[in-house]
C-alpha atoms as a PDB file:
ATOM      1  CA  UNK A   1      41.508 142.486  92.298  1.00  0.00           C
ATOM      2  CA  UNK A   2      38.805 140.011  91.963  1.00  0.00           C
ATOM      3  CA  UNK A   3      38.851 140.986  88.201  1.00  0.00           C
ATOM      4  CA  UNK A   4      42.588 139.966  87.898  1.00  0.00           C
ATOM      5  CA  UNK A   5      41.985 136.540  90.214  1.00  0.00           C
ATOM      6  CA  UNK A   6      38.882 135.489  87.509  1.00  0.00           C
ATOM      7  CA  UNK A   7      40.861 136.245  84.181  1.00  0.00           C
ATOM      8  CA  UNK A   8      43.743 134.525  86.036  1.00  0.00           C
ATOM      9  CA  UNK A   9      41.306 131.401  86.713  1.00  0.00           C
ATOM     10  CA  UNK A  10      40.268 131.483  82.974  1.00  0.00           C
ATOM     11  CA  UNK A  11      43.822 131.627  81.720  1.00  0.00           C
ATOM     12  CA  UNK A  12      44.772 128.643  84.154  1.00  0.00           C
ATOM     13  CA  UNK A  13      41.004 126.785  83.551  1.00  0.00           C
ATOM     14  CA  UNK A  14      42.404 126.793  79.577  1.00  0.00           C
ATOM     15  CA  UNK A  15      45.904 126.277  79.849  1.00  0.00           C
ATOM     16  CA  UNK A  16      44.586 122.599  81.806  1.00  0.00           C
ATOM     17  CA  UNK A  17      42.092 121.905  78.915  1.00  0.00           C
ATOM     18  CA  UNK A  18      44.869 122.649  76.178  1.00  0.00           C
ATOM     19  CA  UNK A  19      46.978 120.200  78.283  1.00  0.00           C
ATOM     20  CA  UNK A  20      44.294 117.685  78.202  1.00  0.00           C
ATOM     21  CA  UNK A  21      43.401 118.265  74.427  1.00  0.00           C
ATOM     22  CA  UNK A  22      47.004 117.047  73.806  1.00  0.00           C
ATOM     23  CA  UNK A  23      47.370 114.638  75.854  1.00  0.00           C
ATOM     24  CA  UNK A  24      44.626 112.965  73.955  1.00  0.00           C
ATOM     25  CA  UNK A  25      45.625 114.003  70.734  1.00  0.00           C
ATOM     26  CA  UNK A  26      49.086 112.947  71.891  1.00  0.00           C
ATOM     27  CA  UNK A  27      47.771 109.603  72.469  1.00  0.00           C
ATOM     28  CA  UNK A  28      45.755 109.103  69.817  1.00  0.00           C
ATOM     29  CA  UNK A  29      48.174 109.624  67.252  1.00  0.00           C
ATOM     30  CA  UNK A  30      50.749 106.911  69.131  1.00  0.00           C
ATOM     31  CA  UNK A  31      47.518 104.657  69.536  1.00  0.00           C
ATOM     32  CA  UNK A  32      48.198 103.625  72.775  1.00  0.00           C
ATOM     33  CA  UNK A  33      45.416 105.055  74.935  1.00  0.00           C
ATOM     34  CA  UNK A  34      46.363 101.807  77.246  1.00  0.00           C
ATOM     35  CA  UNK A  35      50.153 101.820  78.702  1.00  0.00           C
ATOM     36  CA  UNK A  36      52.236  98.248  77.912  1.00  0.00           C
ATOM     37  CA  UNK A  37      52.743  96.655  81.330  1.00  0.00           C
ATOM     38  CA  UNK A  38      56.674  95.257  80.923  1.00  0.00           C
ATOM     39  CA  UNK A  39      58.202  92.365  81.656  1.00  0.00           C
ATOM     40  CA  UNK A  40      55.005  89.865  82.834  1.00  0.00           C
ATOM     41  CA  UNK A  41      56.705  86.822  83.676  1.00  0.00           C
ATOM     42  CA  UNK A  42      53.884  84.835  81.249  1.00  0.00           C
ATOM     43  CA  UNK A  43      52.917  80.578  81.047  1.00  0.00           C
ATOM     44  CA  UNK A  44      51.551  78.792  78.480  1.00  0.00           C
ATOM     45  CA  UNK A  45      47.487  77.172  79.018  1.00  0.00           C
ATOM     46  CA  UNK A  46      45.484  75.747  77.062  1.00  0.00           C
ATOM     47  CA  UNK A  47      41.476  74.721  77.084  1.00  0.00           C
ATOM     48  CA  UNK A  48      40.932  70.642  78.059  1.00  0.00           C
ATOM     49  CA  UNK A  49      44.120  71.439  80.105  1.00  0.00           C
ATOM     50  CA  UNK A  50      44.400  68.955  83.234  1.00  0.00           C
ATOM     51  CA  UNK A  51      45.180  70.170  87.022  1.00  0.00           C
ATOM     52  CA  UNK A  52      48.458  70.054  88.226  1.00  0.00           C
ATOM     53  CA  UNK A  53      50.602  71.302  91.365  1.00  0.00           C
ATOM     54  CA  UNK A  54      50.917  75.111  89.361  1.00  0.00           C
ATOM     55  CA  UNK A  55      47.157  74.908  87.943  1.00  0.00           C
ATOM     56  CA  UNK A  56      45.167  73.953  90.013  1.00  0.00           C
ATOM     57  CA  UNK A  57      41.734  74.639  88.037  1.00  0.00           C
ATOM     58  CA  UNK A  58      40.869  72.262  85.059  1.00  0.00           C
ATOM     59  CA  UNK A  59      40.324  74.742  82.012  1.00  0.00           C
ATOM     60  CA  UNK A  60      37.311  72.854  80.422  1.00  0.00           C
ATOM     61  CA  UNK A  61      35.966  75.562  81.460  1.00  0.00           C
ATOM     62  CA  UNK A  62      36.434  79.113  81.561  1.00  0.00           C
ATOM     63  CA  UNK A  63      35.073  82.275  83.881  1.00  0.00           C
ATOM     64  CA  UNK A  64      33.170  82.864  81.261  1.00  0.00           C
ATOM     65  CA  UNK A  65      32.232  79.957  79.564  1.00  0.00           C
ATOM     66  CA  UNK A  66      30.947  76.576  81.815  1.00  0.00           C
ATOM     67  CA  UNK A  67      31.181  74.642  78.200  1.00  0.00           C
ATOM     68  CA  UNK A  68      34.910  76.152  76.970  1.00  0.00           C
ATOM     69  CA  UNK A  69      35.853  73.332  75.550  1.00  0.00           C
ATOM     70  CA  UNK A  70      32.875  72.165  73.648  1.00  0.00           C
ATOM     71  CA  UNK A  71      32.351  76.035  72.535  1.00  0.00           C
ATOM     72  CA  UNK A  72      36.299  75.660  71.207  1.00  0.00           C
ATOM     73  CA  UNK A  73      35.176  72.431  69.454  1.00  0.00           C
ATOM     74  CA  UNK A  74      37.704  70.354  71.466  1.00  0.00           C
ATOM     75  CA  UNK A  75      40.898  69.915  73.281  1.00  0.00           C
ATOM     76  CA  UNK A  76      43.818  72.270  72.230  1.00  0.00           C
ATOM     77  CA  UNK A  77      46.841  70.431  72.210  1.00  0.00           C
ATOM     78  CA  UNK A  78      49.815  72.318  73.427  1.00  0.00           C
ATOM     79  CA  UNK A  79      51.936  69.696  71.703  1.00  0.00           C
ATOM     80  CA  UNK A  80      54.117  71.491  68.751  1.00  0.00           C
ATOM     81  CA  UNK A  81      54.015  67.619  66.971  1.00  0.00           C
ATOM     82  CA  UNK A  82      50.228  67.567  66.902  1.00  0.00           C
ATOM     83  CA  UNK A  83      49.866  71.019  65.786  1.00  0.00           C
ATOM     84  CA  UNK A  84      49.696  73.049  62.487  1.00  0.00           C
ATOM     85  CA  UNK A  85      49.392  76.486  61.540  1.00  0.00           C
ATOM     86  CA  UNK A  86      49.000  77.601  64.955  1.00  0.00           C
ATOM     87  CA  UNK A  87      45.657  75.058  65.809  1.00  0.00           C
ATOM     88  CA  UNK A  88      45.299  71.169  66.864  1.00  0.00           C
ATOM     89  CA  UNK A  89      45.813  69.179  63.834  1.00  0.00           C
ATOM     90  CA  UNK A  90      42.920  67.455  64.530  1.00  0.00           C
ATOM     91  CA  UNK A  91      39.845  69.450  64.204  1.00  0.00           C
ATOM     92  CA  UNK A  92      39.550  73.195  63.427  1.00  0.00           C
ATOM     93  CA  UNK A  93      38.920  75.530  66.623  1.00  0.00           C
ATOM     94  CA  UNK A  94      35.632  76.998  66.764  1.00  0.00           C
ATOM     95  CA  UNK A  95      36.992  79.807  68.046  1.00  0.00           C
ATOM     96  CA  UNK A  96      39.966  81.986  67.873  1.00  0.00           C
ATOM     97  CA  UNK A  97      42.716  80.186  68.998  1.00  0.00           C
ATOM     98  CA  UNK A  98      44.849  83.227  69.928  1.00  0.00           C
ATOM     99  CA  UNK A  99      43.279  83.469  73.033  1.00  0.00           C
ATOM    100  CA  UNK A 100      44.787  84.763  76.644  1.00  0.00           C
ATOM    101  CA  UNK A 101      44.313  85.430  80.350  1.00  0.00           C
ATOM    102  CA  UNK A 102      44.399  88.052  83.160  1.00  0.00           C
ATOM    103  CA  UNK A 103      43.724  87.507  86.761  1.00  0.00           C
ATOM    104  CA  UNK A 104      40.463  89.650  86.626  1.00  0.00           C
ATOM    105  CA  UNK A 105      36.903  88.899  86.340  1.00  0.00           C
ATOM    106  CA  UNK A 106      34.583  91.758  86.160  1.00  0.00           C
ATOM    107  CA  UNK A 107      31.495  89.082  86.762  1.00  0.00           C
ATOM    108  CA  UNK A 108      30.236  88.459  89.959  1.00  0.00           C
ATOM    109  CA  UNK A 109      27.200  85.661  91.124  1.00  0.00           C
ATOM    110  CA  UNK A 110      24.416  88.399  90.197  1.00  0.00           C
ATOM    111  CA  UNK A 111      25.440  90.844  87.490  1.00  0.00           C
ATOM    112  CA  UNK A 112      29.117  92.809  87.914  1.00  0.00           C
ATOM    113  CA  UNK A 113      31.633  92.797  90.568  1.00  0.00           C
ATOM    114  CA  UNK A 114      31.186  96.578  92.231  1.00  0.00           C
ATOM    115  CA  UNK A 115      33.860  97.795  91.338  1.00  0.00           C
ATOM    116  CA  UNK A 116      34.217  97.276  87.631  1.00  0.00           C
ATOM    117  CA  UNK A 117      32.163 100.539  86.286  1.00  0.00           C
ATOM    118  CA  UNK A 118      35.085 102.084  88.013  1.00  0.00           C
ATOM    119  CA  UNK A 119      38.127 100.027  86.558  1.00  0.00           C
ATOM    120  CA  UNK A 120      37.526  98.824  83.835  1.00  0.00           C
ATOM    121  CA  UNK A 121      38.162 100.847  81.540  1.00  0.00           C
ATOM    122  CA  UNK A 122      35.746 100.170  78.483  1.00  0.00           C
ATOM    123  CA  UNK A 123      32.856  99.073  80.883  1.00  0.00           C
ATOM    124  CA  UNK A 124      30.605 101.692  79.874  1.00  0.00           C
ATOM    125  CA  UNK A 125      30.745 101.597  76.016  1.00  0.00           C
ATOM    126  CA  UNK A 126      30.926  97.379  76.118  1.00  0.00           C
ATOM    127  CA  UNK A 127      27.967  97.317  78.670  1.00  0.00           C
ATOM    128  CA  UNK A 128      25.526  94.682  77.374  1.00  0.00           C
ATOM    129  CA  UNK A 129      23.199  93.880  80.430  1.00  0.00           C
ATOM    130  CA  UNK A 130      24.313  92.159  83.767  1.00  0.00           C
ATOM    131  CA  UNK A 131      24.434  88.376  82.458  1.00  0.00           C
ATOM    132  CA  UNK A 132      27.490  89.564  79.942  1.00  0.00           C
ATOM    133  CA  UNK A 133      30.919  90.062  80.598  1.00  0.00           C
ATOM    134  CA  UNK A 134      32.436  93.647  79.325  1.00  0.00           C
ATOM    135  CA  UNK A 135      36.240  91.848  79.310  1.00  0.00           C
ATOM    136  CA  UNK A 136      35.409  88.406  77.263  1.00  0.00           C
ATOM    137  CA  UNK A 137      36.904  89.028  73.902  1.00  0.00           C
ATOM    138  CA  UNK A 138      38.687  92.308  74.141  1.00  0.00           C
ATOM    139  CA  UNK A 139      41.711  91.805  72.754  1.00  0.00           C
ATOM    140  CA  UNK A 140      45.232  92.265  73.837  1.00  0.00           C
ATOM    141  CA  UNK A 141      48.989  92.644  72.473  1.00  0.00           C
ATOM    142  CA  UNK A 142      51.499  90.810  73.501  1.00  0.00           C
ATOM    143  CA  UNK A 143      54.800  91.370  72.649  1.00  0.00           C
ATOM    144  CA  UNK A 144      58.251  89.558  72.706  1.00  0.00           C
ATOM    145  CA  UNK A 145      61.003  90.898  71.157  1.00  0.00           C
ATOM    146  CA  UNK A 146      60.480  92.326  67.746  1.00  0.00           C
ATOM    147  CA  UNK A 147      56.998  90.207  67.880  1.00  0.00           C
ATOM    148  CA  UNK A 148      54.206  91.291  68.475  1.00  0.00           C
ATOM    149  CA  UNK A 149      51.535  88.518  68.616  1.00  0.00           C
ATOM    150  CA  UNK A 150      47.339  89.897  69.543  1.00  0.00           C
ATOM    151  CA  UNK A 151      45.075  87.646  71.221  1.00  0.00           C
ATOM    152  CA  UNK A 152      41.351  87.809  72.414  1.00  0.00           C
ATOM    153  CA  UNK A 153      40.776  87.673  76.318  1.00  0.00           C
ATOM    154  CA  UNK A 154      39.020  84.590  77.402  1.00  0.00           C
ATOM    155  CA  UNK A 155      39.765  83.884  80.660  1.00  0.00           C
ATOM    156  CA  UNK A 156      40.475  84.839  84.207  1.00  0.00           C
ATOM    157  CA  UNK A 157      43.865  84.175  85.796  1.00  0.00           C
ATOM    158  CA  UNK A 158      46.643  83.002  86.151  1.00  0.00           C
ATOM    159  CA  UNK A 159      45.336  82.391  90.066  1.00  0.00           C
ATOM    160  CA  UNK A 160      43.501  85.239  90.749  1.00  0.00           C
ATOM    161  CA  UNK A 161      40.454  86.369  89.496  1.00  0.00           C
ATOM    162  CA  UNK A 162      40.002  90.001  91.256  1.00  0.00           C
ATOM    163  CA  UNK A 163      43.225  91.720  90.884  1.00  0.00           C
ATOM    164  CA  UNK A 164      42.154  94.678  88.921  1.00  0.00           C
ATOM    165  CA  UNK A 165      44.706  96.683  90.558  1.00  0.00           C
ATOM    166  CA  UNK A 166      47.600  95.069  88.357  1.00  0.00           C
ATOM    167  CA  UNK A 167      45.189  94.157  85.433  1.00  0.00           C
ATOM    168  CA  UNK A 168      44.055  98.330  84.633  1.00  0.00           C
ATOM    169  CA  UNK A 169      46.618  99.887  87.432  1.00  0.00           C
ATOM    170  CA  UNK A 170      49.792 100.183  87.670  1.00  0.00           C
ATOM    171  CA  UNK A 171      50.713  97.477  90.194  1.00  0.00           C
ATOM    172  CA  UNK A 172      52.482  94.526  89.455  1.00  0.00           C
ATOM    173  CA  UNK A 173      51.677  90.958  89.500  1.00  0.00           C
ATOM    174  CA  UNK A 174      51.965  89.396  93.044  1.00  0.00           C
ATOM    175  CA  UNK A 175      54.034  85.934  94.058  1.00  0.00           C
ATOM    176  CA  UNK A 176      52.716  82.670  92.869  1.00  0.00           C
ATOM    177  CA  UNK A 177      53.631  79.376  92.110  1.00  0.00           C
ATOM    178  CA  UNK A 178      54.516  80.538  88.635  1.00  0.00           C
ATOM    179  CA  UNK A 179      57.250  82.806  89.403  1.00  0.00           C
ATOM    180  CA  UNK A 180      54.743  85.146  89.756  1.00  0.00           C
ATOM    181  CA  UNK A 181      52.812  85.040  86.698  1.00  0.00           C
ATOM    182  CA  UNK A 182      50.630  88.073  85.610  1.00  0.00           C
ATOM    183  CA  UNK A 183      49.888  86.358  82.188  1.00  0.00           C
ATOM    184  CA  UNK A 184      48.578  83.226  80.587  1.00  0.00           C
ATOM    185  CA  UNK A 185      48.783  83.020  76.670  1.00  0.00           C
ATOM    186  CA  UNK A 186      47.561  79.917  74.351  1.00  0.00           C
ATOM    187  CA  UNK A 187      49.723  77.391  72.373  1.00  0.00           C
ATOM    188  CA  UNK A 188      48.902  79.578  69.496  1.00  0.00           C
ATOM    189  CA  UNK A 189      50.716  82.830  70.925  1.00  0.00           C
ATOM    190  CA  UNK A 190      53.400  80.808  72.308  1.00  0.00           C
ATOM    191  CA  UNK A 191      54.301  79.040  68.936  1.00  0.00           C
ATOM    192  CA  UNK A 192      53.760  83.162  67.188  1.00  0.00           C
ATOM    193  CA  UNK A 193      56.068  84.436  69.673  1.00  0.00           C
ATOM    194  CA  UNK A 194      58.426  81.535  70.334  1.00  0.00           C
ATOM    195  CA  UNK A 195      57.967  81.856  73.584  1.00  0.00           C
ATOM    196  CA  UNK A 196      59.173  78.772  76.709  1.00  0.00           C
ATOM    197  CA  UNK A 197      56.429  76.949  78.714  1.00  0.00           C
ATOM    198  CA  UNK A 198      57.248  79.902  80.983  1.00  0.00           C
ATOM    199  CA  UNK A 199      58.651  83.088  79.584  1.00  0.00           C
ATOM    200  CA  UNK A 200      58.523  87.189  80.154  1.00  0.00           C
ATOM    201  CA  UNK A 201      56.558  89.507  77.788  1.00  0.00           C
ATOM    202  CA  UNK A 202      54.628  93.046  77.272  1.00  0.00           C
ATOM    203  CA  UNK A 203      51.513  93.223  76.603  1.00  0.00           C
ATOM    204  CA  UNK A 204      48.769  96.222  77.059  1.00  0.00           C
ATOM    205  CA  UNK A 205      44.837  96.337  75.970  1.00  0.00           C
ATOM    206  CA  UNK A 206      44.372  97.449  72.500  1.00  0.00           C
ATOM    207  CA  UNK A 207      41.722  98.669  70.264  1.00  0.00           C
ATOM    208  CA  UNK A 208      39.832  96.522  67.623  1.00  0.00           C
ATOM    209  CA  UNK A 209      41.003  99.307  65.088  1.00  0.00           C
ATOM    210  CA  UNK A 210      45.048  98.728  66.393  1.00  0.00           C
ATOM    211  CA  UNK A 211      44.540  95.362  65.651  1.00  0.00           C
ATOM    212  CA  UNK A 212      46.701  94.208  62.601  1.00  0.00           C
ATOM    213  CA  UNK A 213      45.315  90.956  60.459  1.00  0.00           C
ATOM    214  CA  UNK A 214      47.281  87.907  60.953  1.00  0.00           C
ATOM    215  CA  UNK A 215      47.210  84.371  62.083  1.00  0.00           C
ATOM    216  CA  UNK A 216      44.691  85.600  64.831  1.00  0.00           C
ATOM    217  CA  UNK A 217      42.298  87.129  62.443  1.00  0.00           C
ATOM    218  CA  UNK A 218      41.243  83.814  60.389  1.00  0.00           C
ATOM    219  CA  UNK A 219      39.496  81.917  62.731  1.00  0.00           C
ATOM    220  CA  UNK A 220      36.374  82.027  65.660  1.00  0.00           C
ATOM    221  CA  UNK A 221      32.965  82.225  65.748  1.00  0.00           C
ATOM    222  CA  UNK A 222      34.125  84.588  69.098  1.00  0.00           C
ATOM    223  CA  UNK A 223      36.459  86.766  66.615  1.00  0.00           C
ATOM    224  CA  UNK A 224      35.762  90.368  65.687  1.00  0.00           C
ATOM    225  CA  UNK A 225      37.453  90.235  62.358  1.00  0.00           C
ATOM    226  CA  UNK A 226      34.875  87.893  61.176  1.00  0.00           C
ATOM    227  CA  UNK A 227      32.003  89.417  62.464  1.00  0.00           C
ATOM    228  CA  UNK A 228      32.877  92.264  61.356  1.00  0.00           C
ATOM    229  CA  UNK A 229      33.538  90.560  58.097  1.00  0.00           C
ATOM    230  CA  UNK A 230      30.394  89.040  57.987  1.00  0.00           C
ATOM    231  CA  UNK A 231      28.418  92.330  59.113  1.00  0.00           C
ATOM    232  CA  UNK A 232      30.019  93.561  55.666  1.00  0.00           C
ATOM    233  CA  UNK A 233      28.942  91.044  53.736  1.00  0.00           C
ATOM    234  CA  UNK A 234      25.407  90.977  54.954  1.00  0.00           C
ATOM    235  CA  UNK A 235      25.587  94.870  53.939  1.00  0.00           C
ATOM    236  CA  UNK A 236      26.882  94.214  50.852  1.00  0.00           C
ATOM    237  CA  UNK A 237      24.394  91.857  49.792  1.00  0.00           C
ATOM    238  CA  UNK A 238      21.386  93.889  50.356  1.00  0.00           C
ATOM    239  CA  UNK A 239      22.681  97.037  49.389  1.00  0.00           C
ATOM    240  CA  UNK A 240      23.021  94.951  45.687  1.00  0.00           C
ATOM    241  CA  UNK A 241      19.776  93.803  46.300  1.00  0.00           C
ATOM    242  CA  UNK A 242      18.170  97.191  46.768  1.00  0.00           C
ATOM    243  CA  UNK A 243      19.908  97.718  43.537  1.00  0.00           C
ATOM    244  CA  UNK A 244      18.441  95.037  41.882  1.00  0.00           C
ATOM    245  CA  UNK A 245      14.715  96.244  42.762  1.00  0.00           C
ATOM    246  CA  UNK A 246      15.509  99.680  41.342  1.00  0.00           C
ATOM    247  CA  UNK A 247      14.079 100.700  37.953  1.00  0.00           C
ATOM    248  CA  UNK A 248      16.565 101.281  35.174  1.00  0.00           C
ATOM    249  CA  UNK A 249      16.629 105.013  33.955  1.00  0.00           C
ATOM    250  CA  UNK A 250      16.811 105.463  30.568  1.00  0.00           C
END
């Protein structure tokens, strides 16, 4: 009898790890190992933006940043007549100005909020010491329509700051003044997507590697696609110079 019972254990103990093998298989080959989170009633912000009844907080700067502006290189103007190409006409954005944000913010005064091992998601693989954020700069795809627009996460809000439980759960945003906004996107997303001053879209975490190039790939000293660029070049360059050095067979 106890025979039986353990091969019956061992049958069911594989039959759960198949399952699991192919549910990550399964979503690996879809490439969404995060879930889209549907219909986020989502406004429009911007960095140098002013208070006002429905934002309170001036965003010169950001949860992140205490010098967002002067890191951005200026004031991004939300207005479509001073804009080009998806930036300010009047200077060129220091960083990437596809930029979003969610009402979380994994830092706390000293090091990491307590619970953010837990939920975030990526904590342990992004974990750079307890003066750096693990969320900054992830990036994130929004999507309207047939659109699909990817920016990189600078911020925390729209009015929260600790709701984790919407931002990796499964809960949805709660009332606000903005309808209930669970979203904040830059001018540049807004003018990708077409998007109103306040609109609804998806949108769901994404990998570097999902990340198509586009408009949002050009610019930043914040972005991964140049760094990464520029972490290429570098290797490049000395693997031709190690070539250089080497003695000609003949």
């Amino acid at each position: 009898m106890m025979k039986a019972i353990s091969i019956l254990s061992i049958g069911a103990l594989a039959a759960i790890i198949a399952g699991c093998l192919n549910t990550e298989q399964s979503a690996a080959a879809t490439g969404e190992r995060y879930p889209w989170k549907k219909d986020i009633v989502t406004t429009v912000f911007w960095i140098g933006e002013q208070p006002s009844r429905n934002n309170p907080v001036p965003n010169r700067r950001s949860s992140w940043d205490k010098d967002w502006s002067r890191s951005y290189g200026g004031f991004d103007d939300p207005n479509p007549a001073h804009r080009s190409n998806y930036i300010p006409v009047k200077f060129t954005p220091r960083q990437n100005p596809f930029y979003c944000a969610l009402p979380y913010n994994d830092k706390s005064v000293n090091g990491h909020r307590p619970e953010a091992p837990r939920v975030v998601p990526w904590f342990k693989e992004a974990y750079q010491g307890s003066g750096v954020s693990t969320c900054k700069d992830r990036w994130v795809a929004i999507r309207k329509g047939n659109r699909t627009a990817y920016a990189q996460w600078e911020d925390a809000g729209p009015f929260r700051t600790d709701y984790w439980q919407y931002v990796f759960g499964n809960e949805r945003p709660k009332p606000n003044l903005n309808r209930g906004a669970g979203l904040d996107v830059s001018p540049a997303v807004r003018d990708y997507l077409g998007l109103g001053e306040t609109d609804v879209t998806d949108w769901r975490f994404v990998e570097f590697s999902e990340v198509s190039r586009g408009p949002w790939s050009t610019l930043g000293e914040n972005n991964t696609f140049l760094i990464s660029d520029r972490k290429t070049g570098r290797e490049l360059a000395g693997a031709s110079k190690r070539a250089e050095g080497r003695p000609i067979a003949r």
